[in-house]
Protein backbone atom coordinates (compact mmCIF):
# COMPACT_ATOMS: atom_id res chain seq x y z
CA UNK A 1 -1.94 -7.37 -26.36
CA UNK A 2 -1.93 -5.20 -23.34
CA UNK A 3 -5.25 -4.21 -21.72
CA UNK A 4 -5.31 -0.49 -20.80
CA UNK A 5 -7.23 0.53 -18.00
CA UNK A 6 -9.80 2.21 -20.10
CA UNK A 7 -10.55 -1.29 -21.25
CA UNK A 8 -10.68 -2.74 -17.69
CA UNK A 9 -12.25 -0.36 -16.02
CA UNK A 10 -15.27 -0.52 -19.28
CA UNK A 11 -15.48 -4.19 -19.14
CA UNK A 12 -15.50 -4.12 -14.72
CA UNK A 13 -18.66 -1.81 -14.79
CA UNK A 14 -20.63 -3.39 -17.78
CA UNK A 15 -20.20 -6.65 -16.19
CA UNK A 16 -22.95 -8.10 -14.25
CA UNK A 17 -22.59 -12.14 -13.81
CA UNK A 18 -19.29 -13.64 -14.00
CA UNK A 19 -19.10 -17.37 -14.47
CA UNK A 20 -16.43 -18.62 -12.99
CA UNK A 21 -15.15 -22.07 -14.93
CA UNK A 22 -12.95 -23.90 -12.24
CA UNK A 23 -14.62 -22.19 -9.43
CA UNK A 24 -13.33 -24.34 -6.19
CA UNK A 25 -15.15 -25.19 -2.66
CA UNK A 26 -12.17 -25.03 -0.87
CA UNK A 27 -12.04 -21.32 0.59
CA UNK A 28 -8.09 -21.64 0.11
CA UNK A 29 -8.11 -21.62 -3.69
CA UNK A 30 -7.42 -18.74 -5.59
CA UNK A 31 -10.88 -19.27 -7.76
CA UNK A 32 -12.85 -19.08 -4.43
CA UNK A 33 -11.05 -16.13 -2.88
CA UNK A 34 -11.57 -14.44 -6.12
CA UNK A 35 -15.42 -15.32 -6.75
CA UNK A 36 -15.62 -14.48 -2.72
CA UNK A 37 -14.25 -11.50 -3.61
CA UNK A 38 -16.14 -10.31 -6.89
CA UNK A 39 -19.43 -11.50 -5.16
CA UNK A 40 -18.42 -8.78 -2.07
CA UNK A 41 -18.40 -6.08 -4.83
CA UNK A 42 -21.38 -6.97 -5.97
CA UNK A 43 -21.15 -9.09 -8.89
CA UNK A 44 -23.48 -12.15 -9.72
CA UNK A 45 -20.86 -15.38 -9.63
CA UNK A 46 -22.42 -18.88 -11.61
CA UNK A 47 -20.04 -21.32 -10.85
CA UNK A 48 -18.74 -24.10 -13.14
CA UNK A 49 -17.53 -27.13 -11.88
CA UNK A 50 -19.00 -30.32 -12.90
CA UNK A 51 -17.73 -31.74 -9.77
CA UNK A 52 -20.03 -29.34 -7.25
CA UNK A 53 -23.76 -28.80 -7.09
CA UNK A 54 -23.21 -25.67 -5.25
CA UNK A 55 -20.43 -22.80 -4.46
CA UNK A 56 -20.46 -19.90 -2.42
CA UNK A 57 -24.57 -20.15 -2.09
CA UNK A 58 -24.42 -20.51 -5.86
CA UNK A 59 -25.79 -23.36 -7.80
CA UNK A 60 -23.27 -25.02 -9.88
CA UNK A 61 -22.79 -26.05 -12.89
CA UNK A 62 -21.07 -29.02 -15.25
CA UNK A 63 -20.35 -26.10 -18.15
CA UNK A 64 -21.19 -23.46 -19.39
CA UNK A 65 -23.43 -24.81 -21.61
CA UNK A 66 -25.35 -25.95 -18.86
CA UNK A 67 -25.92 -22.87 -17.39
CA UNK A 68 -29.65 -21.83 -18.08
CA UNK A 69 -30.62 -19.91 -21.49
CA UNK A 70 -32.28 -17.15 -19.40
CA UNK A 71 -28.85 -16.64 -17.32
CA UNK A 72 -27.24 -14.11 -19.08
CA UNK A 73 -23.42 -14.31 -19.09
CA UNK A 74 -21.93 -11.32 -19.58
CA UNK A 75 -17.81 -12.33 -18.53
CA UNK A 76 -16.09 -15.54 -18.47
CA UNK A 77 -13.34 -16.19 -15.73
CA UNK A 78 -11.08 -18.96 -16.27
CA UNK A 79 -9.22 -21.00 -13.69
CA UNK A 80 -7.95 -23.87 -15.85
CA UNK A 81 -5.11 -25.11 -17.30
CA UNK A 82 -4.17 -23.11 -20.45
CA UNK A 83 -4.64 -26.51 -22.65
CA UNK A 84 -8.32 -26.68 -21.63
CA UNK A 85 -9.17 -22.90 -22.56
CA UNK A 86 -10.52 -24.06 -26.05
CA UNK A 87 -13.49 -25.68 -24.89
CA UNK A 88 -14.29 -22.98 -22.89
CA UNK A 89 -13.79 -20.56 -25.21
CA UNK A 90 -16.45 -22.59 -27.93
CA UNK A 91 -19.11 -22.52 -25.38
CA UNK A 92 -18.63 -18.66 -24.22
CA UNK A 93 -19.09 -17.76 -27.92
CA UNK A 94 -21.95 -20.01 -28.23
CA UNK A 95 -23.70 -18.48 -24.63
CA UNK A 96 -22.70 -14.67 -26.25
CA UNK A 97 -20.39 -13.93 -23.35
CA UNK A 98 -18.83 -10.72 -24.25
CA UNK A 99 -15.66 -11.21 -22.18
CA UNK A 100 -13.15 -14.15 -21.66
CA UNK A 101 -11.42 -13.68 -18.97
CA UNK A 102 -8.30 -16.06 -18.59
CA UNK A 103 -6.75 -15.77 -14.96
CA UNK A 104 -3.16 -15.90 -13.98
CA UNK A 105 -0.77 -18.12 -15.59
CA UNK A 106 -3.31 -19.15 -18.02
CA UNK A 107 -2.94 -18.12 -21.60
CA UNK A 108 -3.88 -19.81 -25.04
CA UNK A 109 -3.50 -17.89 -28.48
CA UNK A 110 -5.70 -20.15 -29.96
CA UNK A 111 -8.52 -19.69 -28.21
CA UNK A 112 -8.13 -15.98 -27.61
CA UNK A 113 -7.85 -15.20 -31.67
CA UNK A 114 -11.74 -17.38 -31.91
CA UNK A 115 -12.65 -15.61 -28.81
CA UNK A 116 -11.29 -11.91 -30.48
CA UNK A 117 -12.44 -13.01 -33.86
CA UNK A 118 -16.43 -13.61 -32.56
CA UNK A 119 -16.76 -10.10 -30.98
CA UNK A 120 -15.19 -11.21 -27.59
CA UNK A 121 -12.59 -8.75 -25.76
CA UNK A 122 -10.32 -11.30 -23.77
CA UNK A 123 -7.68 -10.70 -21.57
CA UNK A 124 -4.98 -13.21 -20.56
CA UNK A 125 -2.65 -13.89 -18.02
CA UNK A 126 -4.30 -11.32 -15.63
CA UNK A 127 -5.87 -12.01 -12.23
CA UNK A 128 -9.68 -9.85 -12.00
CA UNK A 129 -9.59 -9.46 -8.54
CA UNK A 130 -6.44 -7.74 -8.85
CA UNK A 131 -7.25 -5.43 -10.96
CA UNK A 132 -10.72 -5.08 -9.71
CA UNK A 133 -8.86 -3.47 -6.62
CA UNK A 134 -6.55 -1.60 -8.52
CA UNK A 135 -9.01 0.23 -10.60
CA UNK A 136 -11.76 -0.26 -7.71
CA UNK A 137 -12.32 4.11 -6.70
CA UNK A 138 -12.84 4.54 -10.52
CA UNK A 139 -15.80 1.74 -11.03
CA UNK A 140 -19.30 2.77 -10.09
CA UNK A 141 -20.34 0.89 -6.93
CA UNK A 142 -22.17 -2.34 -7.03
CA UNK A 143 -22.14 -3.76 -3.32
CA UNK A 144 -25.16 -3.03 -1.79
């Protein structure tokens, strides 16, 4: 399934905090540039990384489970292996996440069909940040 821009540009502005599962330390990874970048434009980041306490002046944390009930979720952005989506996928259902976001290279029919079939509107295989700046003079601002 193909995401129009409609759909992008819709699920860009309702967005508010972004967990970011995978989110890296090291400035050179693609999850930090992106989470660097999505925080520029305004965008709450929680990291997840059970191997960090903090990222990018965030606290972090072991999954998304973890993540305080009063936290509100509203899109998950995946930078693991396609294999470990399902897990993810389980606990962004259970947290009411509306998106799942699955970055770049990572894609798993499985877990987008539960996703899809609990209400969630996932994309796959497509980088945020990219499209972020793509679709960036239609989105209402956010950076302050």
């Amino acid at each position: 399934m193909v995401a129009t821009d409609a759909e992008l540009r819709d699920v860009l502005a309702r967005a508010k905090t972004i967990a970011v599962v995978g989110l890296s330390d090291k400035p050179d990874r693609d999850s930090n540039e992106v989470a660097r970048y999505l925080q520029s434009q305004g965008y709450r980041i929680v990291p997840v990384n059970p191997m960090l306490t903090e990222v990018l002046g965030e606290k972090a944390y072991p999954s998304l489970s973890a993540i305080p009930a009063d936290v509100r979720v509203d899109l998950v952005d995946v930078f693991r292996r396609s294999d470990q989506v399902p897990p993810v996928a389980e606990e962004a259902i259970a947290r009411g996440a509306k998106v799942l976001w699955m970055q770049l290279g990572v894609e798993n029919a499985a877990a987008a069909a539960k996703a899809r079939g609990a209400g969630m509107t996932v994309f796959e295989n497509l980088c945020i940040m990219v499209q972020h700046r793509r679709l960036r003079g239609s989105l209402p601002s956010r950076a302050g």
